[in-house]
N, C-alpha and C. Protein backbone atom coordinates (compact mmCIF):
# COMPACT_ATOMS: atom_id res chain seq x y z
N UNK A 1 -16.44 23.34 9.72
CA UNK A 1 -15.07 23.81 9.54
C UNK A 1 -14.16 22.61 9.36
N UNK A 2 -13.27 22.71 8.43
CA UNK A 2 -12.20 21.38 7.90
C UNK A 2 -10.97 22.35 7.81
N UNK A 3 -10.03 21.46 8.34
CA UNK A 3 -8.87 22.53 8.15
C UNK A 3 -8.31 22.22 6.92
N UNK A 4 -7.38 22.85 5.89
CA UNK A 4 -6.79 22.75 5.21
C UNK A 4 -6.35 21.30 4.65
N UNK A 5 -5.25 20.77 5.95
CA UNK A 5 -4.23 19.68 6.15
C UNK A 5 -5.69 18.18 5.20
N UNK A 6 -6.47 18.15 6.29
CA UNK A 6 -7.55 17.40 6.21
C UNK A 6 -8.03 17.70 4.66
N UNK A 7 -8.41 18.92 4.13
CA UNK A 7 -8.96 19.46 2.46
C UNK A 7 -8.05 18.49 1.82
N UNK A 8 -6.82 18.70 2.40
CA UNK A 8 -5.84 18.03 1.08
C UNK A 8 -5.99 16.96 1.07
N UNK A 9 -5.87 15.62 2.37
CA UNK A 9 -5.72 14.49 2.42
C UNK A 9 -7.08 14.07 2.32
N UNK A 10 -7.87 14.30 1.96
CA UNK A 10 -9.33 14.27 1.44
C UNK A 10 -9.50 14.01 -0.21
N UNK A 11 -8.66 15.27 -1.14
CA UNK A 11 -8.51 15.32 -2.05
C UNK A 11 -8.09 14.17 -2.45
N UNK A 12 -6.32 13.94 -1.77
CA UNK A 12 -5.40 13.13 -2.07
C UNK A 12 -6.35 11.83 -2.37
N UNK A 13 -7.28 11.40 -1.10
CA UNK A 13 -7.53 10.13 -1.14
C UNK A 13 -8.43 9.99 -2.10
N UNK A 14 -9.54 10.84 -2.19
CA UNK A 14 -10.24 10.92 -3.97
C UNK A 14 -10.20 10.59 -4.85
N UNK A 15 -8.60 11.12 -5.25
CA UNK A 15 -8.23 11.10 -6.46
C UNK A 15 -7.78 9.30 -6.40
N UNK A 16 -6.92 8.93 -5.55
CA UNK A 16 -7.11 7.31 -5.57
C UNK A 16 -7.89 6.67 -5.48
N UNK A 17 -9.15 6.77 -5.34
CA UNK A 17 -10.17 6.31 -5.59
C UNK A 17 -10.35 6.21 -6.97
N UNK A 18 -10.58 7.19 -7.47
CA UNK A 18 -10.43 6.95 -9.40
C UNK A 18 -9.98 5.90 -9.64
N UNK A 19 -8.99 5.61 -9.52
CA UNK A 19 -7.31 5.17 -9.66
C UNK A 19 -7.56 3.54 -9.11
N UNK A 20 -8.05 3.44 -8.37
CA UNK A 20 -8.34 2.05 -7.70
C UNK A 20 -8.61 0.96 -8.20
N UNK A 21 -8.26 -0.33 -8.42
CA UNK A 21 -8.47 -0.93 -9.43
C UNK A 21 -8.63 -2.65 -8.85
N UNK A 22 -9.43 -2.65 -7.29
CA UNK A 22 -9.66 -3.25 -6.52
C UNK A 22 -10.58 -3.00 -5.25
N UNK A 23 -11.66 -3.72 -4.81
CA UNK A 23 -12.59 -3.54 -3.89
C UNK A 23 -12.03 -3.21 -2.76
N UNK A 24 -11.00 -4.00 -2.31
CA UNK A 24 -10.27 -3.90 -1.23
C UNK A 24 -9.66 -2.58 -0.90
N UNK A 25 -8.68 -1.83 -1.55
CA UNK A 25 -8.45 -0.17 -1.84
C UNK A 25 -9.35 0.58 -1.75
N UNK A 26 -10.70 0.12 -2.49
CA UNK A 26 -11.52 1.23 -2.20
C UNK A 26 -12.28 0.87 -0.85
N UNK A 27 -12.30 0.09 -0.29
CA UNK A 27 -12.75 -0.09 1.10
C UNK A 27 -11.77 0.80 2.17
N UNK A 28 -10.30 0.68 1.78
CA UNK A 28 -9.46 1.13 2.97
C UNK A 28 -9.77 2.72 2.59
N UNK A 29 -9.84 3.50 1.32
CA UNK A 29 -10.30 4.88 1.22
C UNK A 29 -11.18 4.68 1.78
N UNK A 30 -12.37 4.26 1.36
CA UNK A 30 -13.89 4.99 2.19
C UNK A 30 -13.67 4.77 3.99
N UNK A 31 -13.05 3.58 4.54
CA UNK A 31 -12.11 3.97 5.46
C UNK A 31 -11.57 5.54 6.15
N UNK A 32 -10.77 5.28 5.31
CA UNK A 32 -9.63 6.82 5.56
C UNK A 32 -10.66 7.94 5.48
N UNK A 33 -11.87 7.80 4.70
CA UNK A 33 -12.32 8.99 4.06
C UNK A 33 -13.13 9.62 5.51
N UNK A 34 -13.54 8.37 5.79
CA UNK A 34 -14.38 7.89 7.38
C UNK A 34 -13.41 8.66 8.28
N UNK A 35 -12.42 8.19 8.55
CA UNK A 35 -11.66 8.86 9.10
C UNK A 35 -11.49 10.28 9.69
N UNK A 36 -11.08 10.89 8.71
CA UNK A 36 -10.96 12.29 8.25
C UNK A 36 -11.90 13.29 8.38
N UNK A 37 -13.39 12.46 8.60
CA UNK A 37 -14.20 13.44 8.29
C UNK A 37 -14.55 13.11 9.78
N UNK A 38 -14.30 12.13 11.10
CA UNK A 38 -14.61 12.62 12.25
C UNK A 38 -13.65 13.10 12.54
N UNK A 39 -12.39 13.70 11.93
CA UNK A 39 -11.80 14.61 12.97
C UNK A 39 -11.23 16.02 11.68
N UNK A 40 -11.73 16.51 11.70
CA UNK A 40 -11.93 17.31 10.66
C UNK A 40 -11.22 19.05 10.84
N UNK A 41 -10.23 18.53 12.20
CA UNK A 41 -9.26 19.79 12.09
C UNK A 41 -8.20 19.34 12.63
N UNK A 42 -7.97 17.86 12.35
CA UNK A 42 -6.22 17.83 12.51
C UNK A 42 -5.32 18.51 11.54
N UNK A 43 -4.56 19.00 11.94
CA UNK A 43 -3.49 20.04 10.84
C UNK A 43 -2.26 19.56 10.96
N UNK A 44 -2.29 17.70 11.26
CA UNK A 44 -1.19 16.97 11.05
C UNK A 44 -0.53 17.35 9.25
N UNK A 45 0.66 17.12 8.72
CA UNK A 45 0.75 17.12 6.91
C UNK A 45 -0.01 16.27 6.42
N UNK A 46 -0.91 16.42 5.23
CA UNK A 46 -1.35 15.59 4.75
C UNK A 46 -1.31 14.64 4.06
N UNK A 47 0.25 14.52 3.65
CA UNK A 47 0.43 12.98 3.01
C UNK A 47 0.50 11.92 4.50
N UNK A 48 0.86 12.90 5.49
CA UNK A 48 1.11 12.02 6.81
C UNK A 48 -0.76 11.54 6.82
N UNK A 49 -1.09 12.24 7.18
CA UNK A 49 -2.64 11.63 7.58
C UNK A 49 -3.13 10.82 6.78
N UNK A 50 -2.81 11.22 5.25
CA UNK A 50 -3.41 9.92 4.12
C UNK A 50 -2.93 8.66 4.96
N UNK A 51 -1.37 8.47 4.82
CA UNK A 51 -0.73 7.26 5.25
C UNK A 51 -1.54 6.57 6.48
N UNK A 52 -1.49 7.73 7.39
CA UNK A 52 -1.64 7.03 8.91
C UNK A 52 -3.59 6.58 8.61
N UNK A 53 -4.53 7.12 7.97
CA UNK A 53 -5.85 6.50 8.13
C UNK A 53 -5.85 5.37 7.02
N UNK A 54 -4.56 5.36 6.05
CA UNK A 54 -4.94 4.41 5.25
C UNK A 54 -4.34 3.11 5.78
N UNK A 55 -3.34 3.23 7.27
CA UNK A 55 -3.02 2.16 7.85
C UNK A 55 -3.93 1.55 8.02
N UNK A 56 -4.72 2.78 9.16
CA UNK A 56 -5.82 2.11 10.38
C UNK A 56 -6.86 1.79 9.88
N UNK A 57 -7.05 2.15 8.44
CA UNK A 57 -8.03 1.64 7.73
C UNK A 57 -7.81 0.03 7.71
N UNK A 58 -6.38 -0.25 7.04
CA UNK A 58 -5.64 -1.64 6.69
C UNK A 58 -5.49 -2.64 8.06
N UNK A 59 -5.78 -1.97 8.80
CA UNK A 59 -6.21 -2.99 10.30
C UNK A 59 -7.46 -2.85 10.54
N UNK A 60 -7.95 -1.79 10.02
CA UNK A 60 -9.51 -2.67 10.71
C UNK A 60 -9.91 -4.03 9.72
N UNK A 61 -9.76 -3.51 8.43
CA UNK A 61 -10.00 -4.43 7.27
C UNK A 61 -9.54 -5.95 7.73
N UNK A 62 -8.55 -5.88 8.03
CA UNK A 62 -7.60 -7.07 8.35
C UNK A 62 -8.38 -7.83 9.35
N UNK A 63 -8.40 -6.94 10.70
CA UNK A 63 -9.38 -7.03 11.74
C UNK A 63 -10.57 -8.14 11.12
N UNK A 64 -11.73 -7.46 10.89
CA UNK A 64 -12.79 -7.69 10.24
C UNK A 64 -12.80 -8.73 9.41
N UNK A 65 -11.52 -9.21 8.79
CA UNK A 65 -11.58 -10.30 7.90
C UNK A 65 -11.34 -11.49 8.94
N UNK A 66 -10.47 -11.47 10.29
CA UNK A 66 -10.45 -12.47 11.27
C UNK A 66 -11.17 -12.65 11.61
N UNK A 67 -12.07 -11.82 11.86
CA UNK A 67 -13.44 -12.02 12.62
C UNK A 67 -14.91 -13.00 11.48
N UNK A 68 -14.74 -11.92 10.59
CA UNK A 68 -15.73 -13.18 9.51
C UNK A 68 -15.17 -13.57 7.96
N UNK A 69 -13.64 -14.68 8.06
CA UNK A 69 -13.41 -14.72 6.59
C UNK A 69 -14.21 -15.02 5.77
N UNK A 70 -13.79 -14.67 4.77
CA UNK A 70 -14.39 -14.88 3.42
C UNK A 70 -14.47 -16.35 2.74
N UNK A 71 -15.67 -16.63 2.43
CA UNK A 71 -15.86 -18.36 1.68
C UNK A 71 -17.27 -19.03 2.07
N UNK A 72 -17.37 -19.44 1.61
CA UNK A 72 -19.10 -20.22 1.53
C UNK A 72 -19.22 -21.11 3.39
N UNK A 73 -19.96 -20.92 3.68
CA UNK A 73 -20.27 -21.75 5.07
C UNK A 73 -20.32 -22.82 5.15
N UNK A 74 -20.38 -23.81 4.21
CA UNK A 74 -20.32 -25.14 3.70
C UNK A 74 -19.46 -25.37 3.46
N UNK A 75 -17.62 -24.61 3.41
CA UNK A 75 -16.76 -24.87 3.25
C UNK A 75 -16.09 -25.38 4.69
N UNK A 76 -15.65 -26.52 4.84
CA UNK A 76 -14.60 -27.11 6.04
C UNK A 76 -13.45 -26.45 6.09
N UNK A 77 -13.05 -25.92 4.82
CA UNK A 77 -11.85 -25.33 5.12
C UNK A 77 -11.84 -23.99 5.61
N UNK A 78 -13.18 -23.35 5.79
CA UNK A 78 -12.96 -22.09 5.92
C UNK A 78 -12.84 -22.04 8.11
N UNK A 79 -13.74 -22.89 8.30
CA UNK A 79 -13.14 -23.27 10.41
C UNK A 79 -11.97 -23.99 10.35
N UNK A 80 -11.27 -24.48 9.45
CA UNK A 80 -10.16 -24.84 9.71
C UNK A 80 -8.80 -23.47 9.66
N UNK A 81 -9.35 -22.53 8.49
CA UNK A 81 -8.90 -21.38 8.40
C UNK A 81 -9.03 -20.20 9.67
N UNK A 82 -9.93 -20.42 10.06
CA UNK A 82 -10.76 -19.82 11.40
C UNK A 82 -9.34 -20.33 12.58
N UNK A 83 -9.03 -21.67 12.47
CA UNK A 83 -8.86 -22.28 13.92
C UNK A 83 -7.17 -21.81 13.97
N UNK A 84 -7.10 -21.74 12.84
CA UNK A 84 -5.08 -21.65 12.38
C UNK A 84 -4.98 -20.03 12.97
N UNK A 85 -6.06 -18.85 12.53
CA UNK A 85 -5.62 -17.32 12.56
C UNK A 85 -5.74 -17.37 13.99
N UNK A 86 -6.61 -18.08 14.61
CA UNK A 86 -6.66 -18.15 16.46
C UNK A 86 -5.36 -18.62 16.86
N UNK A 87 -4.83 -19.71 16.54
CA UNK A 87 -3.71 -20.00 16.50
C UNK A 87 -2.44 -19.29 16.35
N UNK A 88 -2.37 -18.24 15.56
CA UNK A 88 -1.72 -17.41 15.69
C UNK A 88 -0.80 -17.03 14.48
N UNK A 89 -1.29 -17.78 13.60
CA UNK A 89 -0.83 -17.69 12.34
C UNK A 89 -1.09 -16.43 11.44
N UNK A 90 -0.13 -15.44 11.03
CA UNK A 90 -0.17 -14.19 10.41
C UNK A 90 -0.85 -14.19 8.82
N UNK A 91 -2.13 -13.53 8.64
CA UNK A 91 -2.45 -13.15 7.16
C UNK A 91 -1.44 -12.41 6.17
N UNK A 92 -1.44 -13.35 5.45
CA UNK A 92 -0.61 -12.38 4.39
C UNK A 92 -0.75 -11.62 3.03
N UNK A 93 0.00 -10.69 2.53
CA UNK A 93 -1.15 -9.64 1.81
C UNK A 93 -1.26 -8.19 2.05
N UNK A 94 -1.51 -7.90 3.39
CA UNK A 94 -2.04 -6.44 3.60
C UNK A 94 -0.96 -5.94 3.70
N UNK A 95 0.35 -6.21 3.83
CA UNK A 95 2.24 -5.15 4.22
C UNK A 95 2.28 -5.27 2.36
N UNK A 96 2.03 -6.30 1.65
CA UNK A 96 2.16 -5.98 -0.09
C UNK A 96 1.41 -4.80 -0.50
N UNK A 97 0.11 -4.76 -0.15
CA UNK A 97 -0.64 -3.60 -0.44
C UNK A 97 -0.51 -2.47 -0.44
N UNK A 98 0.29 -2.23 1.33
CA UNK A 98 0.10 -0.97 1.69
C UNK A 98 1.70 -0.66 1.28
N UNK A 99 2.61 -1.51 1.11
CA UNK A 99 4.17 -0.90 0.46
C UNK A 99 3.87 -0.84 -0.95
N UNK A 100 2.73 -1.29 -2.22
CA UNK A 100 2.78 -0.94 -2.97
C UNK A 100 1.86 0.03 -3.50
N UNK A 101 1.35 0.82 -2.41
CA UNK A 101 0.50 1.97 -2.30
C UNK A 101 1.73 2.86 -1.63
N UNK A 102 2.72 2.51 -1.08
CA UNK A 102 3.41 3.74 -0.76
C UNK A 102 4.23 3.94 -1.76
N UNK A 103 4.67 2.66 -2.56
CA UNK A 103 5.36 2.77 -3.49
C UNK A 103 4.81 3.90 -4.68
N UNK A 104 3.71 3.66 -5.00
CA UNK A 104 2.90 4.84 -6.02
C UNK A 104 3.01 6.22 -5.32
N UNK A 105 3.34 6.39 -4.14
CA UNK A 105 3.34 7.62 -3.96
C UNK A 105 4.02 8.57 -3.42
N UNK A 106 5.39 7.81 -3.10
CA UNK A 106 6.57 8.37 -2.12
C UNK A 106 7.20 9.54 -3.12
N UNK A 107 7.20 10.36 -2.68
CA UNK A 107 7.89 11.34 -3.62
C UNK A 107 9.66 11.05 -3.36
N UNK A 108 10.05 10.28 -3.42
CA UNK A 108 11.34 10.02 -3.05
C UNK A 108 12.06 9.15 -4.50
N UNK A 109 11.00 8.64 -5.07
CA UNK A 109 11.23 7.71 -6.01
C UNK A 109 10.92 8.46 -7.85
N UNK A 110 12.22 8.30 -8.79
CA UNK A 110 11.54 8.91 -9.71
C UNK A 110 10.92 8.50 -10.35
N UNK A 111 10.02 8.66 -11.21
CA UNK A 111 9.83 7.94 -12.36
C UNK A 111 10.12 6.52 -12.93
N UNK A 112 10.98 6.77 -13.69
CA UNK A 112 11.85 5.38 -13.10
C UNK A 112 12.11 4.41 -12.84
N UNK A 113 12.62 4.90 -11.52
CA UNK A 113 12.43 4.07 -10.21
C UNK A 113 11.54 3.50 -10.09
N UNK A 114 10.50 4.01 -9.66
CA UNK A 114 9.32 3.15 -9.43
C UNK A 114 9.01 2.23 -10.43
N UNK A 115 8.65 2.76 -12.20
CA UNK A 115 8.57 1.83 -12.96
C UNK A 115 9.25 0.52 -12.57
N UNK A 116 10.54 0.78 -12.65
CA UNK A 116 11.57 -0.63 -12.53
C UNK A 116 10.81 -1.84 -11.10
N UNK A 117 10.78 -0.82 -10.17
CA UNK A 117 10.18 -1.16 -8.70
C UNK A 117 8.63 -2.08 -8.95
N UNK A 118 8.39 -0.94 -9.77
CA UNK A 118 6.87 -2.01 -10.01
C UNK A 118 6.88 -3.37 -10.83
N UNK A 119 7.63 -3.15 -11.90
CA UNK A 119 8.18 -3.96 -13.08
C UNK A 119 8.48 -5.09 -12.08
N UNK A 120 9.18 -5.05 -11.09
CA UNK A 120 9.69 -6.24 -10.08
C UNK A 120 9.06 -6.93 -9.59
N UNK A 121 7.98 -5.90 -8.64
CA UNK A 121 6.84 -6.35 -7.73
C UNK A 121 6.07 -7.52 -8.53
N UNK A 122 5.94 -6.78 -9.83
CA UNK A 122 4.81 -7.98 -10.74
C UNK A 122 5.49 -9.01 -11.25
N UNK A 123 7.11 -9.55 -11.33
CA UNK A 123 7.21 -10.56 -11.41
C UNK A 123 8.48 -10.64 -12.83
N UNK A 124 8.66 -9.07 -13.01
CA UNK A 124 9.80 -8.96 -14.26
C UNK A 124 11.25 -9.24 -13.30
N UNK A 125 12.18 -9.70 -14.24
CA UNK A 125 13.25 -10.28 -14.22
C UNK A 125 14.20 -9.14 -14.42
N UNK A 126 15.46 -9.15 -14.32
CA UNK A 126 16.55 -8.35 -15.05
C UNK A 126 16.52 -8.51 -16.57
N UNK A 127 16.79 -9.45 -16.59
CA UNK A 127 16.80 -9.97 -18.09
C UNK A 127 15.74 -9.69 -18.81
N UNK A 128 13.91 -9.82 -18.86
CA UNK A 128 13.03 -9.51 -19.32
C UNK A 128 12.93 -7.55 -19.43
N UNK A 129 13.27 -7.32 -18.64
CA UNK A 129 13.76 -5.52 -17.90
C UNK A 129 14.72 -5.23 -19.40
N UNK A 130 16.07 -5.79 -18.98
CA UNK A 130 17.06 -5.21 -19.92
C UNK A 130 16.59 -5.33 -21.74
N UNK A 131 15.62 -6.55 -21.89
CA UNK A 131 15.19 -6.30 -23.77
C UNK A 131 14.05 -5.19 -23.42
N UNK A 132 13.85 -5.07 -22.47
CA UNK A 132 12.47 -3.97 -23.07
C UNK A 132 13.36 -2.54 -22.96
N UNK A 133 14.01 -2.00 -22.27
CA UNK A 133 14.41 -1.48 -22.15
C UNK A 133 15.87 -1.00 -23.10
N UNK A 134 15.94 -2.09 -23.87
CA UNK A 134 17.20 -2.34 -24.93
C UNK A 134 18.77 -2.23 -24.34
N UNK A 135 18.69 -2.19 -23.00
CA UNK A 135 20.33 -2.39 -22.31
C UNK A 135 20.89 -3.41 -22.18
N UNK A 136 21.85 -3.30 -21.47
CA UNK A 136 22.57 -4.73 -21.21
C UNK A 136 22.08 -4.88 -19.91
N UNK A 137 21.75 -6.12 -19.27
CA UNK A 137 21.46 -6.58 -18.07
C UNK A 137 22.47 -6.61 -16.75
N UNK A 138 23.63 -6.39 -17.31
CA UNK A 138 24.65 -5.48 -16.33
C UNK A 138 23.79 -4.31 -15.77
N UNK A 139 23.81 -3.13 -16.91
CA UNK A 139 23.03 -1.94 -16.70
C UNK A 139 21.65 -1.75 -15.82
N UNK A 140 20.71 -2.56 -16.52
CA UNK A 140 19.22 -3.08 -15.50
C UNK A 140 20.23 -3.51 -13.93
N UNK A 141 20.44 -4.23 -13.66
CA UNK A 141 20.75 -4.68 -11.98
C UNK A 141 21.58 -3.70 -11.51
N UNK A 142 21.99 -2.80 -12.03
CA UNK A 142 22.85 -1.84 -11.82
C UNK A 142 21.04 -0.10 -11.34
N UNK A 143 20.61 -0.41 -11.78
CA UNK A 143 19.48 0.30 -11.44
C UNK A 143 18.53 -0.08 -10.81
N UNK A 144 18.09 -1.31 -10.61
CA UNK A 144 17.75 -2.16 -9.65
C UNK A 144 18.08 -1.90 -8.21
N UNK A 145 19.57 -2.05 -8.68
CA UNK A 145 20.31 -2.01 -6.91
C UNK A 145 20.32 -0.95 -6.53
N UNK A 146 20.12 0.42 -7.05
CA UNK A 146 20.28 2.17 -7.06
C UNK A 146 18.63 2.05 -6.54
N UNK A 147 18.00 1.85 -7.28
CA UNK A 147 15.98 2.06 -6.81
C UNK A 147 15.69 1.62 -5.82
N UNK A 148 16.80 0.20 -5.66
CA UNK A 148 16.19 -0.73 -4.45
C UNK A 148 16.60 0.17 -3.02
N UNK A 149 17.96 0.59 -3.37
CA UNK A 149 18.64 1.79 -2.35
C UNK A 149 18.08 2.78 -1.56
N UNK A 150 17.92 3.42 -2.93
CA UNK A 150 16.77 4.89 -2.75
C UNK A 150 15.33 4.61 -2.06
N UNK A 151 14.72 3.23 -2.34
CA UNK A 151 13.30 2.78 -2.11
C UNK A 151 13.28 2.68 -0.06
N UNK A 152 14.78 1.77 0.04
CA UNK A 152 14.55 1.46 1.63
C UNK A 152 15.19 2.85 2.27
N UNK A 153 15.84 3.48 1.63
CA UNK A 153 16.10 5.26 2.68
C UNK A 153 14.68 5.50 3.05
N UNK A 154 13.88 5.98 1.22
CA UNK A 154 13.10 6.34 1.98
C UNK A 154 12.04 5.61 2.73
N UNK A 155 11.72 4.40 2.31
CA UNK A 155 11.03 3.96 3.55
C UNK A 155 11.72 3.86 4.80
N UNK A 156 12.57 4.31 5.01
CA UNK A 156 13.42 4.30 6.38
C UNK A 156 12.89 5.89 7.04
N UNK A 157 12.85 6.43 6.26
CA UNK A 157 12.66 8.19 6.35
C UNK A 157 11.12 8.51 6.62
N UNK A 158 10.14 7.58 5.33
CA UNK A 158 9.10 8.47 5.88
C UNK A 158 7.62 6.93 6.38
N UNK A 159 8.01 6.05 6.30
CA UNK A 159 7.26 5.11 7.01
C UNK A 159 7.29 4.65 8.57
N UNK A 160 8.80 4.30 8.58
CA UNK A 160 9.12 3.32 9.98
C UNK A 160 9.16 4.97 10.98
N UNK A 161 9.50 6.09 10.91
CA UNK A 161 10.02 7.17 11.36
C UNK A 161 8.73 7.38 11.40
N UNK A 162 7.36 7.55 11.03
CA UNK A 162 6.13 7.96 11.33
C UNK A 162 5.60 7.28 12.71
C-alpha cells in the first residue's frame, strides 16, 4: 500500500530523472526515491516531500563526500582537503544545486521569470539579456528586479517556512 501523496512525489521525482543532466542529481533522486519507498504512507503534499527527501538526500551526499572526497590517493592535496573540512571549513555547491532545482520548479515563478533567473545563474548580464531579447537594458533590470522579488517571497513562503 502507497498512499497517493507518496504516488505523486514518486512520479514527480521520475520525471526529473529524465531531465537530469548530472550524476550528482541523479544520486540525490535515487536518494529521495530511497526515501519514499521506506515510508510509503506519508500523506505529507507532495511537492513538500519531493523537497524535504531531496534535501536529506543533499546531506547525506554532502555527508559522504566528507567522509571519502573525491581524487586519486596519491594526491597531497586531497589530506590537505581532508584536514581544512575537519577544520571546519564549509563545502560549497550543494545550496547552488538545490536553489537551482527549486528554481525549476517553484510554481511561483513564470515562465519568464525563471528564464531571466536562469539566464543569470549561468552568467548572462543585463546587457547580453536586453540584445537577445531586443529591449532596452533599462527594461531587462527592470525585470530582473521584479523576478528577483517574486523569486525571494517565494522562497520566503515555501522553503525557509518548511
Amino acid at each position: 500500500m502507497i498512499s497517493l501523496e507518496v504516488q505523486a512525489a514518486v512520479t514527480t521525482l521520475q520525471q526529473r530523472a529524465k531531465t537530469a543532466h548530472d550524476v550528482f542529481e541523479l544520486e540525490r533522486i535515487d536518494r529521495a526515491l530511497d526515501e519514499l519507498n521506506r515510508n510509503p504512507l506519508k500523506t505529507t503534499d507532495d511537492r513538500r516531500q519531493v523537497r524535504s527527501t531531496m534535501r536529506n538526500a543533499g546531506k547525506v551526499l554532502a555527508h559522504r563526500k566528507e567522509l571519502l572526497p573525491l581524487g586519486s590517493t596519491d594526491d597531497p592535496r586531497l589530506y590537505e582537503s581532508v584536514r581544512e573540512r575537519a577544520m571546519g571549513r564549509a563545502e560549497v555547491g550543494y545550496d547552488v544545486v538545490d536553489l537551482l532545482q527549486w528554481l525549476e520548479t517553484t510554481p511561483a515563478l513564470t515562465t519568464r521569470e525563471r528564464w531571466l533567473l536562469r539566464a543569470l545563474a549561468g552568467g548572462a548580464d543585463a546587457e547580453v539579456l536586453a540584445e537577445i531579447l531586443d529591449v532596452p537594458v533599462a527594461r531587462v533590470r527592470e525585470r530582473i528586479a521584479r523576478a528577483r522579488r517574486t523569486a525571494v517571497a517565494a522562497y520566503e513562503r515555501e522553503v525557509r517556512s518548511a
